[in-house]
Protein backbone atom coordinates (compact mmCIF):
# COMPACT_ATOMS: atom_id res chain seq x y z
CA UNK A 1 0.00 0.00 0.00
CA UNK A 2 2.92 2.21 1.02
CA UNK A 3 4.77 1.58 -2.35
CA UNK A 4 1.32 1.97 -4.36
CA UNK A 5 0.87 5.93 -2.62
CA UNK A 6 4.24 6.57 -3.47
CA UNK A 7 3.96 5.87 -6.93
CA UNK A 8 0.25 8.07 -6.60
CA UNK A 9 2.52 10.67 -5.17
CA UNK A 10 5.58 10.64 -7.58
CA UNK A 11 2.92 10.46 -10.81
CA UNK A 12 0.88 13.78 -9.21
CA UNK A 13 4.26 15.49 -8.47
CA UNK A 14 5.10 14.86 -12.37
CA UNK A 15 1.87 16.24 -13.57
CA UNK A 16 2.10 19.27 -11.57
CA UNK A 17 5.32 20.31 -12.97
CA UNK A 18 4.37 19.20 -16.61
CA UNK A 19 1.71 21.66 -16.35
CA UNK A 20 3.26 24.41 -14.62
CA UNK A 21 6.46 23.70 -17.14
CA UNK A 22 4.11 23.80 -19.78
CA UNK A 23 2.13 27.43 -18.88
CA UNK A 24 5.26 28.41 -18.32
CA UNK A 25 6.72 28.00 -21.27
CA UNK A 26 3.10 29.11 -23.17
CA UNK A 27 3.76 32.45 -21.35
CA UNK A 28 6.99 32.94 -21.86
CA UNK A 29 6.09 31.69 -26.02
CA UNK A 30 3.64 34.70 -26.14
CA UNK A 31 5.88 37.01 -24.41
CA UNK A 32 8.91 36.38 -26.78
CA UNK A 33 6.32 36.57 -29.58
CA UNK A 34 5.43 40.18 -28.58
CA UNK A 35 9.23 41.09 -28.06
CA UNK A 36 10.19 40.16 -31.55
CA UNK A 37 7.90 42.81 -33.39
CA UNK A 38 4.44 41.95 -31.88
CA UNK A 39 3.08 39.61 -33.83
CA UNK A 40 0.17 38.22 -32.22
CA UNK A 41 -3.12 37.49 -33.15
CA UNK A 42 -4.54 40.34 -31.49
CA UNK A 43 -1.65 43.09 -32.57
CA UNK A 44 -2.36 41.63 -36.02
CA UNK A 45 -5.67 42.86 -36.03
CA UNK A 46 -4.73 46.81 -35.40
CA UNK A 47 -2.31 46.72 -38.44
CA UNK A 48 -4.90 48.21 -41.46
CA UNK A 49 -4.26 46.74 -44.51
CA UNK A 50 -3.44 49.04 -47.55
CA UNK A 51 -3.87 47.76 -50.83
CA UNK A 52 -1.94 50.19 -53.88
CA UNK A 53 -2.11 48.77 -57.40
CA UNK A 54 1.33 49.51 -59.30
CA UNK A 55 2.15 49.18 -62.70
CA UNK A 56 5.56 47.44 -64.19
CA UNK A 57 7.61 44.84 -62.26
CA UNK A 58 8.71 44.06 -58.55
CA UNK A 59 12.25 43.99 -58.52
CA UNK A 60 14.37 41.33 -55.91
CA UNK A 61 15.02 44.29 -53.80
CA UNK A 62 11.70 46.36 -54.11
CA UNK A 63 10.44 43.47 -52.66
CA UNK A 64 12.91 42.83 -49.88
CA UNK A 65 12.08 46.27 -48.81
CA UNK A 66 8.54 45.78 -48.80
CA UNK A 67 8.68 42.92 -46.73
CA UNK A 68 11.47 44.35 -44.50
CA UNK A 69 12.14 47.96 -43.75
CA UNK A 70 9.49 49.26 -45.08
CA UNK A 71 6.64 47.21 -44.09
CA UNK A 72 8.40 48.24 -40.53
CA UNK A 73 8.32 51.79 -41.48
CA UNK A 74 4.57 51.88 -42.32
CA UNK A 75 3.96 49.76 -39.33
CA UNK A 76 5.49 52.70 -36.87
CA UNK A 77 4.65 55.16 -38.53
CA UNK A 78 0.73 54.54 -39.63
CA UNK A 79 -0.52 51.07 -38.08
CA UNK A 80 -0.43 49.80 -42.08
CA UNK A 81 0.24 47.04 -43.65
CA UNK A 82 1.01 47.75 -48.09
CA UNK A 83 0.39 45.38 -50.36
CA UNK A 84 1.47 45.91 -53.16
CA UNK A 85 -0.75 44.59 -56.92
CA UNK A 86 1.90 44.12 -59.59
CA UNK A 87 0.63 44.77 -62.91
CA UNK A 88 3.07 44.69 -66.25
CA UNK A 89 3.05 48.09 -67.97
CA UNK A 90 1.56 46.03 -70.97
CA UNK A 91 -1.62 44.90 -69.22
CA UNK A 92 -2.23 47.88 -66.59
CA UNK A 93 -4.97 50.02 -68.09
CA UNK A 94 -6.84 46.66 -68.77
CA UNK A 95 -6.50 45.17 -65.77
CA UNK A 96 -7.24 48.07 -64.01
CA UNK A 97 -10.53 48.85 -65.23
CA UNK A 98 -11.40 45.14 -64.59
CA UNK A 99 -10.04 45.25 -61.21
CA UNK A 100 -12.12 48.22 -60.06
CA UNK A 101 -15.26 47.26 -62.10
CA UNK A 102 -15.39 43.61 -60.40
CA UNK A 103 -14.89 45.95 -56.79
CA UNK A 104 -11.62 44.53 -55.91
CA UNK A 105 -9.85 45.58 -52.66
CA UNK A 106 -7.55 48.51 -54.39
CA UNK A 107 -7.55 51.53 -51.97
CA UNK A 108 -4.72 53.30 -54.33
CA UNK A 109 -3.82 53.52 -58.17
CA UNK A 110 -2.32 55.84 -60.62
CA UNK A 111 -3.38 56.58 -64.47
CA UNK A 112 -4.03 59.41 -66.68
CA UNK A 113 -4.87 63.19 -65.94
CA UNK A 114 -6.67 63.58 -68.89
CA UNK A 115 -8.76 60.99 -68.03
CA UNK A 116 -10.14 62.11 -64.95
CA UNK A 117 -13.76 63.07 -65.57
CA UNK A 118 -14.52 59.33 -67.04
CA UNK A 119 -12.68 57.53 -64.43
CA UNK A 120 -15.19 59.40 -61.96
CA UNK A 121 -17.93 59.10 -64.18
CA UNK A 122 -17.20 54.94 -63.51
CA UNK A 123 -16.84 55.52 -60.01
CA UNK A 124 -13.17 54.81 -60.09
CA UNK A 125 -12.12 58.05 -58.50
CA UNK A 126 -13.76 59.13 -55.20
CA UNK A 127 -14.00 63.05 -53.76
CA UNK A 128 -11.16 63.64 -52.10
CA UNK A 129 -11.89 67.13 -50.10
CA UNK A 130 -12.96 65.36 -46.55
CA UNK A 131 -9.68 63.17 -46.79
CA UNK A 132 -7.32 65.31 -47.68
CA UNK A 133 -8.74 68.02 -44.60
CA UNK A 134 -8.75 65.17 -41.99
CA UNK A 135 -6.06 63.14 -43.13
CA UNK A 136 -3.85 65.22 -45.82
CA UNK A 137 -2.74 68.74 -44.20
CA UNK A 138 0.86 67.99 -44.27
CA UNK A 139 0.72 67.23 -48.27
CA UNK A 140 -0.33 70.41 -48.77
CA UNK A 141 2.52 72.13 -47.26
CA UNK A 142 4.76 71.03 -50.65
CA UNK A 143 1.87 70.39 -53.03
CA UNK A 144 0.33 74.09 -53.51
CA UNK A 145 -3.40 74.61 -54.47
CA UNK A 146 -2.66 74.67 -58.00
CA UNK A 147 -1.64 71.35 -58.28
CA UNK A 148 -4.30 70.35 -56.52
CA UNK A 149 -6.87 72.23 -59.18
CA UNK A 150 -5.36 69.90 -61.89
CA UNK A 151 -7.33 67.22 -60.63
CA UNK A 152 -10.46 69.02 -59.71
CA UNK A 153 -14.21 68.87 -60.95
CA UNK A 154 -16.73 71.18 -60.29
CA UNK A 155 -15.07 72.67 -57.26
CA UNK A 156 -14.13 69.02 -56.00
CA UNK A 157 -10.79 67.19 -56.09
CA UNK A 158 -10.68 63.68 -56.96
CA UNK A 159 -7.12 63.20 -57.28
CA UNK A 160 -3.87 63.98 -56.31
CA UNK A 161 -1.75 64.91 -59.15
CA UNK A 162 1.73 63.50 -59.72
CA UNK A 163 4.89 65.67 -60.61
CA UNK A 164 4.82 68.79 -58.88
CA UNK A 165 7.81 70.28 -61.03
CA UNK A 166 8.30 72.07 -64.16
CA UNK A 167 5.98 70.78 -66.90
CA UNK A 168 5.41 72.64 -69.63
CA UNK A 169 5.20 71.13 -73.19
CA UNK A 170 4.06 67.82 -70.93
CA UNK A 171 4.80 64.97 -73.34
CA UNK A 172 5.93 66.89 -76.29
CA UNK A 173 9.98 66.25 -75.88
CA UNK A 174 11.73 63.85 -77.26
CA UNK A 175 14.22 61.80 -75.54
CA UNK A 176 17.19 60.64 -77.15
CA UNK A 177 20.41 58.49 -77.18
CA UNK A 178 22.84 61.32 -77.94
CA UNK A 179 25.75 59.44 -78.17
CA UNK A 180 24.46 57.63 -81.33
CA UNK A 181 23.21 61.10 -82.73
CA UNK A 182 26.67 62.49 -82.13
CA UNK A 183 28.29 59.73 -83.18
CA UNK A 184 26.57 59.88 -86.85
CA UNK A 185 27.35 63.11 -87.57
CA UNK A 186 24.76 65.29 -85.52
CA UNK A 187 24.94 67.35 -82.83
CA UNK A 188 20.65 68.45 -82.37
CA UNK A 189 17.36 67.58 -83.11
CA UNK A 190 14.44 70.25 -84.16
CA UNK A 191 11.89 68.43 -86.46
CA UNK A 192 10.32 65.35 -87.43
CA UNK A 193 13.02 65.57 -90.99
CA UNK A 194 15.75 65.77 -88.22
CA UNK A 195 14.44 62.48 -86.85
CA UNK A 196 14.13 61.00 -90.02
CA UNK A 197 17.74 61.41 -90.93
CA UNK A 198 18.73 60.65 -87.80
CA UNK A 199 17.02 57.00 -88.02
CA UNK A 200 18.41 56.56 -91.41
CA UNK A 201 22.49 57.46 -90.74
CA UNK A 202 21.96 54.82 -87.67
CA UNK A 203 20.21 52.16 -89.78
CA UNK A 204 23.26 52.37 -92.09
CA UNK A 205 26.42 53.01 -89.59
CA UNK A 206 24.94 50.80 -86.67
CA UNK A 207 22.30 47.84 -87.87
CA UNK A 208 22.66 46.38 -84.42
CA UNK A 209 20.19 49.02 -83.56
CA UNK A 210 17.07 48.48 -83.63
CA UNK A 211 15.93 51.88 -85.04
CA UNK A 212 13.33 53.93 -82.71
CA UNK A 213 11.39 52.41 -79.45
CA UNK A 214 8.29 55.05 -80.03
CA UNK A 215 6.30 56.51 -82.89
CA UNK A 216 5.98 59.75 -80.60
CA UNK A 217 2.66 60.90 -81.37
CA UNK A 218 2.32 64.03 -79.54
CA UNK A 219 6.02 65.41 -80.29
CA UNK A 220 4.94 64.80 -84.02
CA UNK A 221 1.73 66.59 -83.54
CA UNK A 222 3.42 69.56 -82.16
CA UNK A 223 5.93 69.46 -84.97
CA UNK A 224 2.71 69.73 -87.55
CA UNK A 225 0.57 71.53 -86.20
CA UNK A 226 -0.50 75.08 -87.21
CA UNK A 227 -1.29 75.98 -83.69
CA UNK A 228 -0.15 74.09 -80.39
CA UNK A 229 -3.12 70.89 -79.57
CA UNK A 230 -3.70 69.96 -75.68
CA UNK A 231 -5.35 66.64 -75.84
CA UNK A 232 -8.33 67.44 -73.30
CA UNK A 233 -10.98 64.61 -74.13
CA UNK A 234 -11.63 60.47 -74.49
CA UNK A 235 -7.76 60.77 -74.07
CA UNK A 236 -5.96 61.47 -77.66
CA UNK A 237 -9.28 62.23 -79.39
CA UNK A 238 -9.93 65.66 -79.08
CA UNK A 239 -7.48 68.67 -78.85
CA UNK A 240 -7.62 71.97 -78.20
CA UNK A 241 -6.22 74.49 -80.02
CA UNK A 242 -4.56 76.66 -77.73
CA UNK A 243 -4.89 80.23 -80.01
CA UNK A 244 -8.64 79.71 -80.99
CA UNK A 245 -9.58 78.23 -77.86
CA UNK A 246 -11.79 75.46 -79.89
CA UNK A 247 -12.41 71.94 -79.30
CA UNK A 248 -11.24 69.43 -82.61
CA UNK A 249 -11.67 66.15 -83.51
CA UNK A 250 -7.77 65.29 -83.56
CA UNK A 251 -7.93 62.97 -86.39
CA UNK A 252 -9.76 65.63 -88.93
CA UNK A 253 -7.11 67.97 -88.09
CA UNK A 254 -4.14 68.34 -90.53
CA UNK A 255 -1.73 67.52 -87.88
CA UNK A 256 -3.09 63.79 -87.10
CA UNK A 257 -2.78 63.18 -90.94
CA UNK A 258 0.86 64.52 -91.23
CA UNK A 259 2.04 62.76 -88.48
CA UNK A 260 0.22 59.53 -89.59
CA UNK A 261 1.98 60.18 -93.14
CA UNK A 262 5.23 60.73 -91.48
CA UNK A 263 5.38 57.45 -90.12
CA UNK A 264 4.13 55.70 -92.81
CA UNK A 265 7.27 56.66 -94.39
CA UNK A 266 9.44 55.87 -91.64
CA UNK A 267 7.21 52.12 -92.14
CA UNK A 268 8.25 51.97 -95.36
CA UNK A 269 12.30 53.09 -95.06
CA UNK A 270 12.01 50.29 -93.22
CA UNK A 271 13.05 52.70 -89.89
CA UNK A 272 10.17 51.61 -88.32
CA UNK A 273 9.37 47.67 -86.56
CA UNK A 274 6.02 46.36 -86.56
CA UNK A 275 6.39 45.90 -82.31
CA UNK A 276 6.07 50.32 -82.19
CA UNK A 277 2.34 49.28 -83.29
CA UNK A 278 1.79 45.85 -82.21
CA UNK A 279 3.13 46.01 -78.84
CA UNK A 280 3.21 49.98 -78.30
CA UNK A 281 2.59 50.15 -74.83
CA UNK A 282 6.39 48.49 -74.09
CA UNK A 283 8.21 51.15 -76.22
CA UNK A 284 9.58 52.75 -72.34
CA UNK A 285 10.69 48.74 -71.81
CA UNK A 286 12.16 48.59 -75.40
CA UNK A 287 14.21 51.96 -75.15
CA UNK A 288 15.58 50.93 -71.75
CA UNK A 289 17.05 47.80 -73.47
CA UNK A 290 19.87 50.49 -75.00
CA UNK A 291 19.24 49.35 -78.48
CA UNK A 292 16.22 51.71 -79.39
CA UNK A 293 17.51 55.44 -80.47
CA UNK A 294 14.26 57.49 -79.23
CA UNK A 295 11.00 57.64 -77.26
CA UNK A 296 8.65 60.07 -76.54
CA UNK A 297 8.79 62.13 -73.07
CA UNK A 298 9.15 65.10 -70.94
CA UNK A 299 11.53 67.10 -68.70
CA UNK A 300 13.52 65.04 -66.73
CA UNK A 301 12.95 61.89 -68.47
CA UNK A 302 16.81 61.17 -69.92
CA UNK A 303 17.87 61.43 -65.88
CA UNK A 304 15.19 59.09 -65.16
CA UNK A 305 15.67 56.32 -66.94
CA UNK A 306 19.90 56.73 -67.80
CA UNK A 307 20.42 53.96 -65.23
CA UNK A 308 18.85 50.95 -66.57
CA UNK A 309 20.16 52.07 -70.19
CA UNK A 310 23.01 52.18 -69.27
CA UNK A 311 23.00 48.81 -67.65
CA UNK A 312 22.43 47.65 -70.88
CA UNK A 313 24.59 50.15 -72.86
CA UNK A 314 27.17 51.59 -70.25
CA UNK A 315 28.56 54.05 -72.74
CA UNK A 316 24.82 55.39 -73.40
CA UNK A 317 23.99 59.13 -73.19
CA UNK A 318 20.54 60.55 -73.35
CA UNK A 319 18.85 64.03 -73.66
CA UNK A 320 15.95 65.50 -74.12
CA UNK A 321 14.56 67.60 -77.42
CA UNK A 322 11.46 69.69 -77.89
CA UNK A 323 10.02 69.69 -81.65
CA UNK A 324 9.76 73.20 -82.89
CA UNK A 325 11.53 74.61 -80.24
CA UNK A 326 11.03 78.31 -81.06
CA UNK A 327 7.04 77.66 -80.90
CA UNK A 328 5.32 78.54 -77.31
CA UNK A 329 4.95 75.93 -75.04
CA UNK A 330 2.28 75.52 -72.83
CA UNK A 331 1.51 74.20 -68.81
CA UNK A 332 -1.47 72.14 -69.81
CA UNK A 333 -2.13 69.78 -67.01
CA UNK A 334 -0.96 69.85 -62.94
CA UNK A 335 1.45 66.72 -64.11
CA UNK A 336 -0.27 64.86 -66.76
CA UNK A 337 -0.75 62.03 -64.17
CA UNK A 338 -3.15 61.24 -60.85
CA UNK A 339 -3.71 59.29 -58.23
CA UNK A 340 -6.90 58.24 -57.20
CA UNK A 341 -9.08 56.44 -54.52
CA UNK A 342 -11.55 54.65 -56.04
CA UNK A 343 -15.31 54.29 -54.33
CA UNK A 344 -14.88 51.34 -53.50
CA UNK A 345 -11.87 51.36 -51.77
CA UNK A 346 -11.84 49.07 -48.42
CA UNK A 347 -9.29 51.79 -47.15
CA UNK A 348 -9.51 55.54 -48.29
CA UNK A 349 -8.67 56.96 -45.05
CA UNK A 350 -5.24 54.38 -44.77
CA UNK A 351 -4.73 55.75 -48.88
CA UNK A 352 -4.89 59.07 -47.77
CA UNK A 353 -2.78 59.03 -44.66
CA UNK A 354 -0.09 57.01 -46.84
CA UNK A 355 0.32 59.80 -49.12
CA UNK A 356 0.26 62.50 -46.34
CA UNK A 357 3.19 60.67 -45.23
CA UNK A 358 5.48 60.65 -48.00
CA UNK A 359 4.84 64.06 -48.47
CA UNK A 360 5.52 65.09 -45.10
CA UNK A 361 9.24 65.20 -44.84
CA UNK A 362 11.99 64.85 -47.33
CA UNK A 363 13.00 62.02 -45.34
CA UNK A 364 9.98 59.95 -45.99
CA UNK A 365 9.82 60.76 -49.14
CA UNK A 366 13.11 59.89 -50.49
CA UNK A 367 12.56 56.62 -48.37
CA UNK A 368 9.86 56.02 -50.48
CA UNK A 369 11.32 56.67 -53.54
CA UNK A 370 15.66 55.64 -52.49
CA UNK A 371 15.06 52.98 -50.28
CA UNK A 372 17.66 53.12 -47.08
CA UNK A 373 19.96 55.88 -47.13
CA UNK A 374 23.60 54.08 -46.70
CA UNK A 375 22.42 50.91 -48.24
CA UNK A 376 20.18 51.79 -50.86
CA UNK A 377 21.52 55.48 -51.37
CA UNK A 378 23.77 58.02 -49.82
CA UNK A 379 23.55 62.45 -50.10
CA UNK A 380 27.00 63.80 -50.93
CA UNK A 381 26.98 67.33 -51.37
CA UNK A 382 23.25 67.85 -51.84
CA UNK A 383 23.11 65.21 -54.69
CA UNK A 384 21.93 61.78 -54.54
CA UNK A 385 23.87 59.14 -55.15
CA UNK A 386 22.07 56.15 -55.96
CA UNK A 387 24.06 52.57 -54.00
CA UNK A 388 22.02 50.11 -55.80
CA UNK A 389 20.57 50.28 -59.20
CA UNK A 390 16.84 48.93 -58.09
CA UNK A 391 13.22 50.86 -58.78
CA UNK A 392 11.52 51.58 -55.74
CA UNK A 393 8.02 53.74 -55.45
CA UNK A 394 8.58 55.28 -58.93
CA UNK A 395 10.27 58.95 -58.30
CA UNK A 396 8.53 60.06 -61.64
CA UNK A 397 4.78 59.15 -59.91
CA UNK A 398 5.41 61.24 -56.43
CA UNK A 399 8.28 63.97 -57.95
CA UNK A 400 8.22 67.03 -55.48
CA UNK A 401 10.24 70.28 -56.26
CA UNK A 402 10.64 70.45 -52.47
CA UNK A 403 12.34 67.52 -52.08
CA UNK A 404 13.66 66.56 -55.49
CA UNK A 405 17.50 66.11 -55.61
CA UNK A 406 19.73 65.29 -58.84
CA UNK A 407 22.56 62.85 -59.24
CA UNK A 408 26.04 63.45 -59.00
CA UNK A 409 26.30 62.89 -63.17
CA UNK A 410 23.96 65.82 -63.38
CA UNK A 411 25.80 68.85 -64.49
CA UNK A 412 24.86 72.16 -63.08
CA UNK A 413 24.13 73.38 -66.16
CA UNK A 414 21.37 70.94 -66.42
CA UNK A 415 20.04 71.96 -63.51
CA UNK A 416 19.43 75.48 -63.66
CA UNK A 417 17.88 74.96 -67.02
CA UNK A 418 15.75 71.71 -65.43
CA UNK A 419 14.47 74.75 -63.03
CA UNK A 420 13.96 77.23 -65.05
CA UNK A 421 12.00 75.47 -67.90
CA UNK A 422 8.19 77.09 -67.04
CA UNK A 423 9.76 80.53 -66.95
CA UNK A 424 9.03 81.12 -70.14
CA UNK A 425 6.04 78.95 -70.96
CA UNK A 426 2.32 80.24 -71.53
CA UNK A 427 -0.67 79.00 -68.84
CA UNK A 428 -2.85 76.89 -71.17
CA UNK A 429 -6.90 78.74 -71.53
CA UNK A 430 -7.44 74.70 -71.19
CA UNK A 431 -5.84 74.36 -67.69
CA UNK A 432 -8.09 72.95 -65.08
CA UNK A 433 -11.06 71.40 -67.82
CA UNK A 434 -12.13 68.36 -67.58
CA UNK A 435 -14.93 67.09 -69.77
CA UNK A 436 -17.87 65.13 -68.38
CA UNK A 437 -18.65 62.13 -70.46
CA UNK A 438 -21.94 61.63 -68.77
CA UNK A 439 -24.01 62.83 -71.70
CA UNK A 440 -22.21 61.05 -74.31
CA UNK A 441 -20.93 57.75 -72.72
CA UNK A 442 -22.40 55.63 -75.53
CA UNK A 443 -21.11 57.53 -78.32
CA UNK A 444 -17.28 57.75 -76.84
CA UNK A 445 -17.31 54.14 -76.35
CA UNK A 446 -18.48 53.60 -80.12
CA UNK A 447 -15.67 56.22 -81.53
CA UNK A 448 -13.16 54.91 -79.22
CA UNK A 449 -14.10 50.94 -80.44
CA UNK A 450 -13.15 53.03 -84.41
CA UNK A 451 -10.31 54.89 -82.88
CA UNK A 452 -8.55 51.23 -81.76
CA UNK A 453 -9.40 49.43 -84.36
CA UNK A 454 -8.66 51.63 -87.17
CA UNK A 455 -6.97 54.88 -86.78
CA UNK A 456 -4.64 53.71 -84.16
CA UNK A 457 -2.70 51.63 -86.86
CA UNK A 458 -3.40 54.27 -89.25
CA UNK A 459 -1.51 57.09 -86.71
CA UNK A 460 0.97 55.09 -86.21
CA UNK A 461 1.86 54.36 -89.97
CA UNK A 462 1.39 50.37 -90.09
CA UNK A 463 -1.67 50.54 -92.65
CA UNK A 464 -1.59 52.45 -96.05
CA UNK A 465 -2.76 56.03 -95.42
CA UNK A 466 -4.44 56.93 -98.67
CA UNK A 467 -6.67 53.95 -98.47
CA UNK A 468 -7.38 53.35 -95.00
CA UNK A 469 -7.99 56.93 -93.75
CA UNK A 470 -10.94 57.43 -95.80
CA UNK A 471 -13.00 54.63 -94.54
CA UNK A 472 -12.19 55.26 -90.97
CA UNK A 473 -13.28 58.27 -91.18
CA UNK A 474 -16.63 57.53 -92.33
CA UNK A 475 -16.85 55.09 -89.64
CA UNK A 476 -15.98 57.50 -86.73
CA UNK A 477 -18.45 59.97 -88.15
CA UNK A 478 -21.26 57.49 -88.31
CA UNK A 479 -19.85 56.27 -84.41
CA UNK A 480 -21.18 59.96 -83.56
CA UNK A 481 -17.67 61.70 -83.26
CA UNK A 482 -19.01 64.89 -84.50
CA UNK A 483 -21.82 65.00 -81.49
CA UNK A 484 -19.37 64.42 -78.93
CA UNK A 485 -16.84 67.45 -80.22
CA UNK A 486 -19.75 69.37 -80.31
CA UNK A 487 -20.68 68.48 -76.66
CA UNK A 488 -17.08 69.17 -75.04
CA UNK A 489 -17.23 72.22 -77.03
CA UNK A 490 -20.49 73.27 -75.03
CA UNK A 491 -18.70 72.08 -71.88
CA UNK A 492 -15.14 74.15 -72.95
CA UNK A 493 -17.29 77.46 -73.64
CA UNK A 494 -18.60 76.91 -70.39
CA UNK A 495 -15.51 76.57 -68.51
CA UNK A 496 -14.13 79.38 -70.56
CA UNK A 497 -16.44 81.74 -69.56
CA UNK A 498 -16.42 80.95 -65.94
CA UNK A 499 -12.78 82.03 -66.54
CA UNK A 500 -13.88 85.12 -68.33
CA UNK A 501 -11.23 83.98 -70.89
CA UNK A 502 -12.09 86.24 -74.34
């Protein structure tokens, strides 16, 4: 009986400490849990989640970043947790409208100024005015009113316009590799006959090049037209003349058939691939390979994208060229480029307060934009020296004057000029319209069905001019193209004379 208790005893003295052991070690499980960057269930919960869809690719680091010092950053800083939606450049408009039609969780996104009226017309673009007074008031300290107007409709602002910095002639440069123009025989570049011979001397001195990586539509139409165009309607299909203050159809105008006859001849030199068509939305990809000579874009676009050419093509140069440059140019838009909260977003206020961070310091934002400063970059002399060669948040989608800094490459020269470039430029009439397709929804989705189908080929010179042209015109007239000109010319007069503009 004795040795029968003892074995009771010994067996409950066993249990006891199992169980103590084992709350012990459940406590001391949870607390080491919370020590290491408080991950539990319940600190889980607090972290919001913020959802930002992003065009292009997620580089190895980008997403090291996300997952590490960043994800940290936003953690401390705002209680958020960004995921980030990947999207190739090729497929992002598409998959963007499908995303936000089917109500998918996207609190953030970025597309097209010019667009703005029919994004909110689809409900992809919320008001923005409560937000940005409860959750934006440090943005505003580096992105002035004016900016803000770009992206405003009927007194409300549904978006926060990108690149805050000198802007005029928006997407009528040019950029170029300059060390292949030099090196056949030019210094410059002017007009569309410069361009021309350009293409040709390279096709001839240097056939491992692949000729140009854009057909450069709006460059072209600035170096035809009889009076400077600002694309302001069902995005390249109306233009407004910026001396008679009238609304166009672009493709009746002289300009849209010079520039479509201008590449048809580059087609036909044989200057031209079929991919600048086919596969137009990858000519950025294609001139970043180093084996393209041109592409369209703006100020500040060689010192953008001279890194990953020149991975590719270490000896590469580029620089920028405005057509015509002794015609006016003209501030048309607060950036050509928004950022919007769509209605449906699971997380406007976490959208908002994301943005109001970046903006709120320098040090945020070239977090944002660098990565770490000593790994990722370093500031030597008040110029930015970039460590590692990877994309972060694009700097061309949150650009700041403020806060903006150049590389040590960038000569001074370049610089003052960089800063300098609206001194000179005219205020478009234009600046601050946006049409409303609400009236005339059916009719722009019929002309832009002919615009895609036919005159996009026929702009970009892949389809016989003479013949083609014609016919598509008599299809975009029966599509109701005339109507709609007429109705954003109701709309324009409107705006106009709200403006008092004579």
């Amino acid at each position: 009986m004795k040795k029968s208790k003892l074995i009771i005893l010994l067996a409950t003295m066993l249990l006891l400490v199992s169980f103590t052991a084992g709350c012990s070690s459940k406590e001391d499980g949870q607390q080491n849990v919370t020590s290491n960057g408080g991950n539990t269930k319940e600190e889980k919960k607090e972290l919001e989640t913020l959802t930002i869809l992003y065009p292009g690719e997620e580089s190895e680091r980008m997403t090291e970043f996300l997952d590490n010092e960043f994800a940290e950053k936003m953690k401390e800083d705002l209680g958020l947790k960004v995921e980030m939606v990947f999207v190739p450049w090729a497929q992002y408009w598409e998959q963007k409208d499908i995303m936000l039609a089917a109500q998918e969780p996207i609190d953030l996104y970025w597309d097209g100024l010019p667009d703005l009226s029919t994004m909110v017309n689809k409900k992809q673009a919320r008001e923005l005015d409560d937000l940005i007074a409860q959750y934006g008031q440090d943005m505003l300290k580096v992105l002035p009113q004016s900016q803000l107007d770009g992206a405003t409709i009927n007194g409300k602002i549904y978006g926060i316009p990108t690149a805050y910095a000198p802007s005029s002639g928006m997407f009528q440069l040019v950029c170029v590799r300059q060390d292949i123009l030099e090196a056949v025989g030019m210094t410059d570049l002017n007009t569309a006959d410069d361009l021309k011979e350009f293409a040709t001397r390279v096709k001839e001195q240097f056939p491992e090049m692949k000729g140009p990586a854009d057909v450069i539509i709006k460059p072209l139409t600035r170096n035809f037209a009889e009076e400077q165009y600002n694309f302001i309607a069902a995005q390249e299909m109306v233009v407004f003349g910026e001396e008679s203050h009238k609304a166009y159809n672009y493709y009746a105008t002289e300009a849209f058939q010079e520039v479509a006859k201008f590449n048809r001849s580059m087609y036909e030199a044989g200057l031209y691939t079929e991919d600048l068509t086919i596969k137009y939305n990858e000519r950025d990809s294609r001139m970043q390979t180093g084996l393209y000579l041109w592409v369209e874009g703006f100020l500040g676009k060689d010192m953008e994208i001279i890194d990953t050419v020149k991975a590719n093509a270490p000896d590469a140069r580029l620089k920028t060229y405005l057509l015509k440059e002794e015609e006016p140019r003209y501030i048309t838009s607060a950036g050509g480029e928004v950022l919007c909260i769509p209605n449906t977003a699971p997380n406007p206020e976490g959208a908002m307060k994301f943005l109001n961070w970046l903006y709120t310091s320098q040090e945020n934002y070239l977090f944002a934009l660098y990565g770490v400063e000593g790994k990722d970059y370093e500031i030597v002399d008040g110029r930015i020296n970039k460590i590692s060669a990877n994309d972060f948040f694009y700097e061309w989608m949150f650009r700041n004057q403020n806060y903006q800094l150049f590389g040590p490459e960038v000569e001074q020269e370049y610089i003052d000029s960089y800063l300098a470039w609206d001194d000179e430029a005219l205020t478009s009439k234009s600046m601050g319209f946006r049409f409303n397709n609400e009236n005339v929804k059916d009719i722009e989705t019929r002309i832009a069905e002919v615009a895609g189908k036919d005159l996009l080929s026929i702009q970009c010179g892949f389809v016989d001019f003479e013949t083609e042209y014609p016919k598509a015109m008599e299809k975009l007239k029966a599509a109701g193209m005339d109507e709609y000109v007429a109705e954003v010319q109701r709309q324009l007069d409107e705006f106009l004379a709200s403006k008092e503009v004579k």
